[in-house]
Each structure stands twice: as C-alpha cells, then as structure tokens.
Protein backbone atom coordinates (compact mmCIF):
# COMPACT_ATOMS: atom_id res chain seq x y z
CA UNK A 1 99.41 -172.90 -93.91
CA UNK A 2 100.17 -174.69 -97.21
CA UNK A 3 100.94 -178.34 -97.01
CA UNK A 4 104.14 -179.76 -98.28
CA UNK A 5 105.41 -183.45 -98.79
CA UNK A 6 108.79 -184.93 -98.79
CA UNK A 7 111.30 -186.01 -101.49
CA UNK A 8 114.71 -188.09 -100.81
CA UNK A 9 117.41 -186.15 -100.76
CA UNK A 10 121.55 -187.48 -100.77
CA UNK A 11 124.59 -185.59 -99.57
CA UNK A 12 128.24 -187.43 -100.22
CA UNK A 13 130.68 -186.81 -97.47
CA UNK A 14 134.46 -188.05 -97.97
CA UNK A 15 136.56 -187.81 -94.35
CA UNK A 16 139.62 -185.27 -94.56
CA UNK A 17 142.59 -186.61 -92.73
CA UNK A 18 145.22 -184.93 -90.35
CA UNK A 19 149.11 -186.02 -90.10
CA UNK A 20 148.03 -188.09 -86.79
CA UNK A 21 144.92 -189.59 -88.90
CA UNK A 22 142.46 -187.55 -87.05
CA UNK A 23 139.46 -186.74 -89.05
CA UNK A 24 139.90 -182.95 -89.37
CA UNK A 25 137.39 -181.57 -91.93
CA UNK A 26 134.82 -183.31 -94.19
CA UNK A 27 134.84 -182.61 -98.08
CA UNK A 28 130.28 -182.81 -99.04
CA UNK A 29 129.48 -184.34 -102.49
CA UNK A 30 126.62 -183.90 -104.74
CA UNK A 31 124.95 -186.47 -105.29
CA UNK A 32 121.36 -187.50 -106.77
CA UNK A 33 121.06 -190.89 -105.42
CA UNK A 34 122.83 -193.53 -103.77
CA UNK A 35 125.22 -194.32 -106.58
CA UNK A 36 128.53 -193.00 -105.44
CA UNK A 37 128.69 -190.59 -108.40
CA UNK A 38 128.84 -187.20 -109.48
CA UNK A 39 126.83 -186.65 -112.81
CA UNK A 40 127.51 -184.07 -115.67
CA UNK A 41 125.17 -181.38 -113.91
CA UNK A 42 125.01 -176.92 -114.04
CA UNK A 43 127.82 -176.30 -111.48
CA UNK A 44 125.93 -173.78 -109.75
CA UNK A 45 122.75 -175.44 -109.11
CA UNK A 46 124.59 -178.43 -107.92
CA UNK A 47 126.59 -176.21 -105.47
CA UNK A 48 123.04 -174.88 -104.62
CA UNK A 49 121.38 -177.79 -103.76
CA UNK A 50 123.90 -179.00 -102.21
CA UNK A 51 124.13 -176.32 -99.51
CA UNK A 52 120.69 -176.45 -99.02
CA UNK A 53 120.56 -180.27 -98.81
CA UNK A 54 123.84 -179.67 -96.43
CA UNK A 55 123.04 -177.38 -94.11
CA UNK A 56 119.08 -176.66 -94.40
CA UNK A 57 117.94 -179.84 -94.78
CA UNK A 58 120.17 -182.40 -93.78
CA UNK A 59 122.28 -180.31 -91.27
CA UNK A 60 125.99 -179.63 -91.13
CA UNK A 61 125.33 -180.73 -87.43
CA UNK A 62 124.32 -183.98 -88.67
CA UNK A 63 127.19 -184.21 -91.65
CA UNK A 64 130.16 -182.62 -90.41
CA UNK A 65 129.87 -183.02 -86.74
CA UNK A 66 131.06 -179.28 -85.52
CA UNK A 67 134.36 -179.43 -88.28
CA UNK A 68 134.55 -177.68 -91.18
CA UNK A 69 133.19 -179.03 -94.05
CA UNK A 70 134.79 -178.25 -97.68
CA UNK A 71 132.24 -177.38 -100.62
CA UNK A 72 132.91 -176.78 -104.52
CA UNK A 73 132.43 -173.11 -105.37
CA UNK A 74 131.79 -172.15 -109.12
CA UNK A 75 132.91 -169.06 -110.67
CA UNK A 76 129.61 -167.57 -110.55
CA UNK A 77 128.75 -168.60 -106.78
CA UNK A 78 131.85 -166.73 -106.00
CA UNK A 79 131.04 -163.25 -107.48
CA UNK A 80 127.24 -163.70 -107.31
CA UNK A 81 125.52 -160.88 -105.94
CA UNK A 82 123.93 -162.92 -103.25
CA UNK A 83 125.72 -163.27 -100.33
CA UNK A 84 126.65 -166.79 -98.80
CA UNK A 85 124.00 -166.89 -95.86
CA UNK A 86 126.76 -169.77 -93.74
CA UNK A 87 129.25 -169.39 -90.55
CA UNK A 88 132.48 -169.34 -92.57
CA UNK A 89 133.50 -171.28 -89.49
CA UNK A 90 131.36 -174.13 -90.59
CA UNK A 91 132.06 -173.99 -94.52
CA UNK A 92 134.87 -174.33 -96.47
CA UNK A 93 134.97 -172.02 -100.05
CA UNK A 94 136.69 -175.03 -102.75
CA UNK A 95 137.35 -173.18 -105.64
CA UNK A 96 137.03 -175.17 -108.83
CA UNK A 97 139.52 -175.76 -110.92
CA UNK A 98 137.46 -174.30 -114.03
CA UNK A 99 137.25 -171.09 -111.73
CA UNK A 100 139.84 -168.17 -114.17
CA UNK A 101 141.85 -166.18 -111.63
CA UNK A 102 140.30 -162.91 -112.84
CA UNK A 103 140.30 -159.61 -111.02
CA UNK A 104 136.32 -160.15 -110.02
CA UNK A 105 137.34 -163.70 -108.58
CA UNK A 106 140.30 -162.17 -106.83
CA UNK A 107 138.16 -159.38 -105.24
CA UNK A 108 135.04 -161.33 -104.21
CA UNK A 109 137.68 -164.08 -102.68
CA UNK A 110 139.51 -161.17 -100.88
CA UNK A 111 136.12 -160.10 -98.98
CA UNK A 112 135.65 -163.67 -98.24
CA UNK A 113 138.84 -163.77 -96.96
CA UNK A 114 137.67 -160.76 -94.86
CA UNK A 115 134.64 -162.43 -93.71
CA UNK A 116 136.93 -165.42 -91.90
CA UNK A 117 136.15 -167.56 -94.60
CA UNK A 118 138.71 -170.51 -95.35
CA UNK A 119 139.69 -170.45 -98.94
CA UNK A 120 141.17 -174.04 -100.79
CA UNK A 121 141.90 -174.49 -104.32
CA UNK A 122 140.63 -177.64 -105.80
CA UNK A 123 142.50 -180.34 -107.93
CA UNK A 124 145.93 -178.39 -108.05
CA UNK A 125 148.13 -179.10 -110.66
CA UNK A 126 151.83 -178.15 -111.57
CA UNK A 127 151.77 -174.86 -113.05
CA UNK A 128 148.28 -174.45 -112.27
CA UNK A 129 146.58 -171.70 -113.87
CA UNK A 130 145.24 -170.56 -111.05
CA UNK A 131 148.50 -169.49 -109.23
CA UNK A 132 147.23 -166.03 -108.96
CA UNK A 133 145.13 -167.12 -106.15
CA UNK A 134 147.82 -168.83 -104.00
CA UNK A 135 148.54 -165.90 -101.80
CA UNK A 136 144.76 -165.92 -101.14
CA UNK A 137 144.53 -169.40 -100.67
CA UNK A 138 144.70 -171.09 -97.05
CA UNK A 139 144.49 -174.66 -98.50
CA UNK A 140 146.01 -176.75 -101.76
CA UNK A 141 144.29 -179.56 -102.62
CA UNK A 142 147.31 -181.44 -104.86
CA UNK A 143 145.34 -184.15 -107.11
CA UNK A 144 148.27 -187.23 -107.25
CA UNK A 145 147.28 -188.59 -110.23
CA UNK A 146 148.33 -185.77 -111.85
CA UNK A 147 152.11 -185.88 -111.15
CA UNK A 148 155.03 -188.01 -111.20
CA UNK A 149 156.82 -188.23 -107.44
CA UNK A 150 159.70 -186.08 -109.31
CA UNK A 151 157.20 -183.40 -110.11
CA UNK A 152 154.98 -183.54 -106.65
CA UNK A 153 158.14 -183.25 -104.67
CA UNK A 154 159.25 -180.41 -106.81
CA UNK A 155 155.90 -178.66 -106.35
CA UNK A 156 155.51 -179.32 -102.41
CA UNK A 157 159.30 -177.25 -102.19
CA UNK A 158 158.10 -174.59 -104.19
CA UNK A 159 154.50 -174.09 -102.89
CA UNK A 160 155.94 -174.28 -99.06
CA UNK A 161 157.03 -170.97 -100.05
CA UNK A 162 153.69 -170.15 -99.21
CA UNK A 163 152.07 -169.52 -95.73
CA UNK A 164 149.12 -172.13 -96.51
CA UNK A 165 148.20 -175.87 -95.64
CA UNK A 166 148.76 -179.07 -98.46
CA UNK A 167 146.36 -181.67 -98.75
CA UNK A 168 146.95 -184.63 -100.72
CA UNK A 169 143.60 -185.84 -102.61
CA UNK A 170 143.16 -189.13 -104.29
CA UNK A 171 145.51 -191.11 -102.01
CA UNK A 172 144.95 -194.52 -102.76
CA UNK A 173 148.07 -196.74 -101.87
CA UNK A 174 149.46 -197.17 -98.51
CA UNK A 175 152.81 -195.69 -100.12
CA UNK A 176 151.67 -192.98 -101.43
CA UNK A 177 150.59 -191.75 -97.68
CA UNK A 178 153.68 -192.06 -96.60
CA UNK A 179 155.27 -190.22 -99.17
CA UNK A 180 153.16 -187.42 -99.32
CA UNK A 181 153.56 -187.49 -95.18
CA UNK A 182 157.47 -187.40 -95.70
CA UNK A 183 156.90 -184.67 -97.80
CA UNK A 184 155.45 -182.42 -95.18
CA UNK A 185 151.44 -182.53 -96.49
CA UNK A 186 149.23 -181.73 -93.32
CA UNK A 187 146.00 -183.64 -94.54
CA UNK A 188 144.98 -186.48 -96.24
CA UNK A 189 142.01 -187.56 -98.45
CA UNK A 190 141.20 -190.46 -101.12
CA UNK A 191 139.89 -194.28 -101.04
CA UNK A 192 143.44 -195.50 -99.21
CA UNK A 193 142.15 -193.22 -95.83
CA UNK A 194 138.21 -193.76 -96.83
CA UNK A 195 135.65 -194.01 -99.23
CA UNK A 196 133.00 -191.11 -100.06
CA UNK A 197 129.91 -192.01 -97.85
CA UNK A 198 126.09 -191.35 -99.16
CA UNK A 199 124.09 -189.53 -96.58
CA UNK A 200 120.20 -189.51 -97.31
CA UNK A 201 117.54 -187.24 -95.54
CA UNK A 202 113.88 -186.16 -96.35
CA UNK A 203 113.17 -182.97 -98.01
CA UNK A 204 110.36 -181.20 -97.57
CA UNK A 205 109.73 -179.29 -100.79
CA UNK A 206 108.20 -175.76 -100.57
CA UNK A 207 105.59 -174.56 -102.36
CA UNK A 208 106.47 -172.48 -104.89
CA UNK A 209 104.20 -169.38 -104.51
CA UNK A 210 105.25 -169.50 -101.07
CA UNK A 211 108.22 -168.86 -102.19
CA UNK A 212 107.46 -165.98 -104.53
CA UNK A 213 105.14 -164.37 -101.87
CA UNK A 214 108.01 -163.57 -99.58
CA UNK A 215 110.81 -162.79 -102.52
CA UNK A 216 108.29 -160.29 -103.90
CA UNK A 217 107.30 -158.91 -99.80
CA UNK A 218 111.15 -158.72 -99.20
CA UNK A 219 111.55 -156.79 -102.21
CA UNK A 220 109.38 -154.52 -101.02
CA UNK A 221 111.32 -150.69 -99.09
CA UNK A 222 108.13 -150.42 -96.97
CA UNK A 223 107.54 -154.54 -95.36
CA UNK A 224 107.75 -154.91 -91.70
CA UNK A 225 109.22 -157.75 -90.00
CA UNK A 226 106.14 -158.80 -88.91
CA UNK A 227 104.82 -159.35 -92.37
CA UNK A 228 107.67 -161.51 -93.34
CA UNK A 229 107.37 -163.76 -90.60
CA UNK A 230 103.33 -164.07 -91.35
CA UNK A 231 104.46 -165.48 -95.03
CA UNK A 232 107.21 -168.02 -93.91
CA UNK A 233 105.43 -169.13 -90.86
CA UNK A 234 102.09 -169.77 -94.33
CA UNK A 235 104.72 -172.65 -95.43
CA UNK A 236 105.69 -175.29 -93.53
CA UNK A 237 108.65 -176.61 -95.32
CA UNK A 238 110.39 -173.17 -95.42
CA UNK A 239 109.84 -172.71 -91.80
CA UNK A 240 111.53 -175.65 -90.75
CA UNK A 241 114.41 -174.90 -93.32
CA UNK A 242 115.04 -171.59 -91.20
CA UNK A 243 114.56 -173.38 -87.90
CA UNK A 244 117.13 -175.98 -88.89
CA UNK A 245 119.48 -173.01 -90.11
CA UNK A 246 119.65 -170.90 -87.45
CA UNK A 247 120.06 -173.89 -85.03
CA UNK A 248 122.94 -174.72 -87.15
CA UNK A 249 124.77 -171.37 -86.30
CA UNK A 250 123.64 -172.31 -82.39
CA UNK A 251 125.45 -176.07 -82.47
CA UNK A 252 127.05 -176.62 -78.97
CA UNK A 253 124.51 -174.07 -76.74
CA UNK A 254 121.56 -174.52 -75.29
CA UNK A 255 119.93 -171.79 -76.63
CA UNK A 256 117.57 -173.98 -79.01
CA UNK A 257 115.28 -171.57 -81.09
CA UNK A 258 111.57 -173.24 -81.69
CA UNK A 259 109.52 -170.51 -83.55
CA UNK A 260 109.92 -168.56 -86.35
CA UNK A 261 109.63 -165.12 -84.77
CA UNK A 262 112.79 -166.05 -83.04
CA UNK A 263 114.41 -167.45 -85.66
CA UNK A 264 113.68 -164.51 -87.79
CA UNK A 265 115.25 -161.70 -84.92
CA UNK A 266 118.16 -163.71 -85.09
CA UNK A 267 118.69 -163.93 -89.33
CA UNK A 268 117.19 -160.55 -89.75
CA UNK A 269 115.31 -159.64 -93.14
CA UNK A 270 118.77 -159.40 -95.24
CA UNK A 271 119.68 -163.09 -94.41
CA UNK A 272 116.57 -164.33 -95.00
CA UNK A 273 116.07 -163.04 -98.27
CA UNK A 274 120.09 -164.46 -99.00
CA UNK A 275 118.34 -168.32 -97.62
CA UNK A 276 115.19 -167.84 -99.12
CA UNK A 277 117.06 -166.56 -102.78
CA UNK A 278 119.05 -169.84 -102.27
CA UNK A 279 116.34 -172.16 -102.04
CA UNK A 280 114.77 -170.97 -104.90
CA UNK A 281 117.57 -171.17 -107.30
CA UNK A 282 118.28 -174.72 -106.25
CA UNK A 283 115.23 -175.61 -107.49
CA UNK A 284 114.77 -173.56 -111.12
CA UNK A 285 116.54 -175.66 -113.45
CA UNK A 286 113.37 -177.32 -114.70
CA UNK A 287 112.78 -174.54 -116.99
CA UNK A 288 114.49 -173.62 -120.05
CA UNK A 289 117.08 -170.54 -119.82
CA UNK A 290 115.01 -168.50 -122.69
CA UNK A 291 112.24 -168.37 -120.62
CA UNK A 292 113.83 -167.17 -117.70
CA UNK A 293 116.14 -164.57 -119.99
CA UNK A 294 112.46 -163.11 -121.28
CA UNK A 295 111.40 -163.00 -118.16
CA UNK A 296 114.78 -160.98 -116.66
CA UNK A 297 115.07 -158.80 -119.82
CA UNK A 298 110.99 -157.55 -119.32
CA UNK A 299 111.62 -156.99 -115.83
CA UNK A 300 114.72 -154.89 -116.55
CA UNK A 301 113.13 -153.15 -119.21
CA UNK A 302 109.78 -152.19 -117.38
CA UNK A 303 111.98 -150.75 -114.53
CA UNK A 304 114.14 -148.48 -117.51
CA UNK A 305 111.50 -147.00 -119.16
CA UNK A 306 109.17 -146.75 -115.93
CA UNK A 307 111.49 -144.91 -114.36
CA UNK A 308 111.68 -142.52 -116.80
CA UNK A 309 107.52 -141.79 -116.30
CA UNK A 310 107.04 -142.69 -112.67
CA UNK A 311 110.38 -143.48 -111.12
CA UNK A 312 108.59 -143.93 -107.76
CA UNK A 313 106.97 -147.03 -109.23
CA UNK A 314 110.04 -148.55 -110.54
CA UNK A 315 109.92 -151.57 -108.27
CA UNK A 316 106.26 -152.32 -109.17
CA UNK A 317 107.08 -152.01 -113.03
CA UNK A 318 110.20 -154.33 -112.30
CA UNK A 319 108.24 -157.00 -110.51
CA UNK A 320 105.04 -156.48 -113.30
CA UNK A 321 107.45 -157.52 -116.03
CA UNK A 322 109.15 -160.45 -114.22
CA UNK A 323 105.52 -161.90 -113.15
CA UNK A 324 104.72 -161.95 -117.00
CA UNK A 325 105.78 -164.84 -117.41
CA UNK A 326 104.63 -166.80 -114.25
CA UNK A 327 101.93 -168.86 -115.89
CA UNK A 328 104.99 -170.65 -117.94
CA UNK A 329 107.01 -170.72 -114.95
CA UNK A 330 104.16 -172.54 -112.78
CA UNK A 331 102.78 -174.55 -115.00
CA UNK A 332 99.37 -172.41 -113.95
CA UNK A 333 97.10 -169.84 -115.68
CA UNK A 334 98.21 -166.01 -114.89
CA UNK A 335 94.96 -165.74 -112.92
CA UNK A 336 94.87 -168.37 -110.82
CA UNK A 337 98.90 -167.51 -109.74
CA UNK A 338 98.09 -164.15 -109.07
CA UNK A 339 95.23 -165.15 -106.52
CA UNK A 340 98.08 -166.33 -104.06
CA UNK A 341 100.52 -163.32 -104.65
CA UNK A 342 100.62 -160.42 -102.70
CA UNK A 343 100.16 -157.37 -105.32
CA UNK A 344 98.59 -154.75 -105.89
CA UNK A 345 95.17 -154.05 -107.75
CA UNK A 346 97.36 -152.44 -110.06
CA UNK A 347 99.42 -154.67 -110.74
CA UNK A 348 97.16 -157.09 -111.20
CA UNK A 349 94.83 -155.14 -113.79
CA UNK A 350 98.74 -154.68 -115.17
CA UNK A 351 99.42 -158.49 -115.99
CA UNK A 352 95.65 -159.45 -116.68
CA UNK A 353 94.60 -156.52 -118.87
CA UNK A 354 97.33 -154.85 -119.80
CA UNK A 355 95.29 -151.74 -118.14
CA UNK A 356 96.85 -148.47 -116.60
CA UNK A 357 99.98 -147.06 -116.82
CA UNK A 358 101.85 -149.77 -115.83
CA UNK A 359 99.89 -152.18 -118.07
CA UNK A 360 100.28 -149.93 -121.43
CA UNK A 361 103.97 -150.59 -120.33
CA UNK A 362 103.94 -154.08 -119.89
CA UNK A 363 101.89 -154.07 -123.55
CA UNK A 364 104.78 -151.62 -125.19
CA UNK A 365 107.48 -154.00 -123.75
CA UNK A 366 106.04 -157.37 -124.94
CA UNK A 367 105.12 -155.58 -128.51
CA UNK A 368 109.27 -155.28 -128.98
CA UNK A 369 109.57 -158.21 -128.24
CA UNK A 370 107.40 -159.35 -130.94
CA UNK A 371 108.73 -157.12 -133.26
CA UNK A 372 105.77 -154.81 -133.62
CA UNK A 373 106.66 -151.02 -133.59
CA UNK A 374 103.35 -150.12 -133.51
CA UNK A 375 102.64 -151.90 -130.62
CA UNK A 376 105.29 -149.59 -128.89
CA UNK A 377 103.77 -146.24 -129.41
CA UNK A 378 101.38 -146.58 -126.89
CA UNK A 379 103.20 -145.96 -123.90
CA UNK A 380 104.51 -142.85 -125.19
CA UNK A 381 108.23 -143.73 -125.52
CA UNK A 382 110.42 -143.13 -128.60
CA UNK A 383 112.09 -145.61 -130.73
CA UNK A 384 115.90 -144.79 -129.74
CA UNK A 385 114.53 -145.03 -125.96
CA UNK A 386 113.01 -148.23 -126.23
CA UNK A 387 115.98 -149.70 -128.23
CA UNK A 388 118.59 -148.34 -125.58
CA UNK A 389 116.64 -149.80 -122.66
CA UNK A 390 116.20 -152.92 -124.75
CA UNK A 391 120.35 -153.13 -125.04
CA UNK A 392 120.93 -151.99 -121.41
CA UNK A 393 117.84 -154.65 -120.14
CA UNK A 394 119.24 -157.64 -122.57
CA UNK A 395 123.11 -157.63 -120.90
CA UNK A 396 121.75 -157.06 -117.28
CA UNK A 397 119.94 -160.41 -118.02
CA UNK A 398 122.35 -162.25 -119.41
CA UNK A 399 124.62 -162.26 -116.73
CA UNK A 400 122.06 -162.49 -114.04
CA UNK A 401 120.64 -165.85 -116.08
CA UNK A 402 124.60 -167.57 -116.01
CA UNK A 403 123.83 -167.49 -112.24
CA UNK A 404 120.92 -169.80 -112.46
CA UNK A 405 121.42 -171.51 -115.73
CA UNK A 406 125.69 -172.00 -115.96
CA UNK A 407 127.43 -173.53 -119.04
CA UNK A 408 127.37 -177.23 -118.61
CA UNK A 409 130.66 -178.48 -116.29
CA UNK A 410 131.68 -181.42 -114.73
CA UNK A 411 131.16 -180.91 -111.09
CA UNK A 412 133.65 -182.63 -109.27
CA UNK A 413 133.36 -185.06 -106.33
C-alpha cells in the first residue's frame, strides 16, 4: 500500500439565515489559508478543491451539520461531462455570476433540476443578465451593495413574480435587515448576521500513480469490480476519501461502512470514477495548459487514426498517446512511471520504443507535431487523413483543457 502524508487544508463557511434567524443553510468558501480571503484563482479548480476539501476531506457532516450547504458553480463545472458525484440534498448548485445563460447552461441546469438539485443564482443584480435562468432558479441571491432601496424594492416586486426564494447577501447594518425582512426576503447572509468562519482539516494527499492506475483500470470495458477495489484499497489516502464519502451520503443511520469493498458496492464503478476524476483535477493546475493540450490532442489523435487500422484497439491507442507525456507530467522518467502502471507489454514497447503497431503510431503522431512529413509516412496514413484527425483531435482538446485549466476569474466568496 503506498504511503501518503498530510497537507493543511481550509474550507470558509458563512451561516445562511432564515426570517426567524435560524441558521438554515451554510454558503462554503475557498480558501488557501487562514486569511479570510478569496484569491484571484481558475474558477474551476477552486470549485474542485473545494468539494473535495468539503465533502471528502473535511466532511459536509463536519461543515454543514445535515443542512444544505451552497457552493459556486462555474460555467464549465455545470456542463462538464463529469457528473457531480454529491446528494443534491446536501449541496447547493450557486451559479456564478460570470456563468452566460446559454442553451448548454440552460440544459445541463434543467437535468440538475431533474436530479433534485437546488439551483441559486449568485450576486443578482437589476437587470441581471442572467434572467433567462430565473424560471430555473429556486434561489436569488440579491447582492445590496449593488442597489439603491428604490431599485431593491422595485426588483423584490418584480422577481416575486417568480415561484422561488430571496436571499439578501452582504447585509451589514442592523437596518438593512429589517428592510430587506419588510420586504418579504426569506434568508439572510453578510457580516451584520455573521462573519465567514475558516475551517482547517488535514489532507492526506494521494499518490499520483495511484491515481492514474485506477483512471486508466476504470477506463478499461473488460475490469471487474474486484480489480478496482485491489487499486484503491493500494492507496491509503484515496481509500479514506471514499470511506469519508460514502459515510457522508449515510449521515443520521447507523449503517457506518468501514472497508472499501463496502464502500465500493455502495458507489458502484460509475461514481467512483466521477470521485476519483474529481480528485485528480483538483490537483493538476501545477502544470502548464500546453502540456496538458499536447497531451489531449495525441490521445485524440492516436484513437482517430487507430481506429481506422485496428478500431478494436482504440482505447489502448487513446491511453498510449495521453501517457506520452507522463514523464513531464510526473516529474519522472517514462520508464520508471510505467513500472507502476497497469499496461500492457504493448503498450509499453509503444511509449518506450516506439515499437509495433501502436508505437509506429505514436511515432507518426509526434512527427506532426514536429512538423516532419516524413516522419508520418510510416504508419501508413495519408496526408489529408492525418491533417483531418489533427483538426478533429485539436478542438476535442481544447474544450476538454477549459475544464481543467479555465480563463482566469475572480472566484467569489
């Protein structure tokens, strides 16, 4: 089992108020360290980390004490591909106010919406762009300091119009409570009612490869169960991270789940892979976006122009070209990463040698890159082939890299 060791990690959590001043919900900050203090930071990976550090780690348990707790969603969190692996009784989707009310925001808010999830707009303003959304919205967060009492009670009348809950934010004078309670707002939050609160817990970081061993097993049509729960159970961090999760969803029972096996029966392999995704991409960022783009667009192109030779290899030649670059990822020699991955001789003679068919592929791929046209001919592929893969490879990986690697926002908290 590989050892792991443990880093500070801070949560900020800010009370949300009911009409009787009943705590009824919890907003959870990012945060990096004690100061109280959000820093200019990639919106997604600070939503990341924060739901790891929230619920993983930490524990919504622990942090929210069984109410929901409200957490800034970015654009791309809410139409990512990966599915958000939480009780939507437990977490509350904020949408940021950078978030565009586009059709693929409406639609991926809509299934949310399906799933029971609670939906609030953050930092509403009058005429907000993001009206669109207030027939999907549950919750309006109004930010005070941007209106006049004129304007805020002109806005309250017209968004009662709408069957959804007002919550005053940044209420900071006794007067201004009273006001917005007159108005008919049904919670409260700012530095009048309380001040954001720094939470700070021990992380125990996983090992990286561990971490690749299991993303590469669960991408895998023909892994067992048992095979999966062989890899987590190798890492002692991630293990406890699962344990912790799954006791989350079990708050309030008595049906306490110590191993792994069980914990595993009751995610299943598809949530696993969402936690296990999640983890990982709170924790890229220390590599620059090229680098992971290269890596994303000789995946994508491997699995084109593989599939076009051996389509029933098109997951190997996928996973060949993103493992390519693993040496710059790691910080490690190719070799000695490979050692501790679970491929195949293949594969391996693939990234080390460039052997095989796989390998003269990898080799034909990286040759493009380069420039060299020569380079290309080996594998057998013609120009207009390559080129079209290249295109279709180089926009896949674009938008797959704004998941991990956003434009720089303010995240707000």
């Amino acid at each position: 089992m590989s050892t792991s060791h443990q880093a500070a990690l801070f949560v900020g959590r800010q009370q949300i108020y009911n009409r009787d001043l009943e705590v009824a919900a919890y907003e959870l900050l990012f945060r990096t360290s004690q100061e109280n203090r959000a820093t200019i930071v990639d919106g997604d990976m600070a939503t990341s980390q924060l739901l790891v550090n929230a619920v993983i780690e930490i524990g919504l348990e622990n942090l929210a004490f069984g109410r929901p707790a409200f957490v800034n969603f970015t654009r791309n969190f809410i139409v990512g591909d990966c599915e958000i692996p939480f009780d939507p009784e437990q977490v509350v989707i904020e949408v940021l106010e950078t978030v565009e009310p586009d059709a693929e925001v409406i639609a991926a808010l809509t299934k949310f919406r399906e799933r029971g999830f609670t939906i609030a707009l953050d930092d509403y303003i009058d005429s907000d762009h993001r009206d669109e959304l207030l027939g999907l919205a549950d919750i309006v967060k109004i930010d005070l300091r941007g209106y006049t009492s004129e304007r805020l009670a002109r806005d309250v009348k017209r968004l009662k119009k709408y069957p959804l809950k007002l919550l005053a934010e940044k209420v900071e004078t006794a007067e201004e409570f009273e006001r917005c309670k007159a108005l008919g707002f049904d919670y409260f939050q700012g530095y009048f009612l309380s001040t954001p609160q720094i939470v700070q817990g021990k992380a125990l970081v996983s090992n990286q490869l561990s971490i690749l061993r299991l993303l590469v097993k669960l991408r895998d049509p023909s892994v067992t169960f048992d095979e999966v729960v062989d890899l987590v159970k190798q890492d002692v961090s991630l293990s406890l991270k699962l344990l912790r999760y799954v006791n989350s969803l079990s708050q309030g029972t008595r049906n306490q789940i110590d191993s792994v096996k069980q914990a595993a029966i009751r995610l299943g392999l598809k949530k696993i892979c969402q936690i296990v995704t999640l983890i990982s991409m709170s924790g890229i960022s220390n590599k620059p976006k090229p680098l992971l783009e290269t890596a994303l667009i000789r995946a994508r192109m491997c699995e084109i122009l593989g599939a076009t030779k051996f389509p029933d290899s098109a997951e190997t030649c996928f996973t060949v070209g993103l493992f390519s670059c693993l040496d710059a990822f790691l910080d490690q020699p190719l070799v000695e990463v490979l050692k501790e991955l679970p491929i195949t001789l293949e594969s391996r003679e693939a990234l080390l040698a460039h052997a095989g068919p796989i390998g003269r592929l990898l080799s034909c791929v990286i040759a493009f890159e380069r420039g060299n046209w020569e380079g290309t001919r080996q594998f057998g592929a013609d120009e207009a082939t390559i080129q079209s893969a290249y295109l279709s490879a180089a926009a896949w990986a674009q938008k797959e890299a704004k998941s991990a690697y956003p434009e720089k926002e303010q995240y707000q908290g």
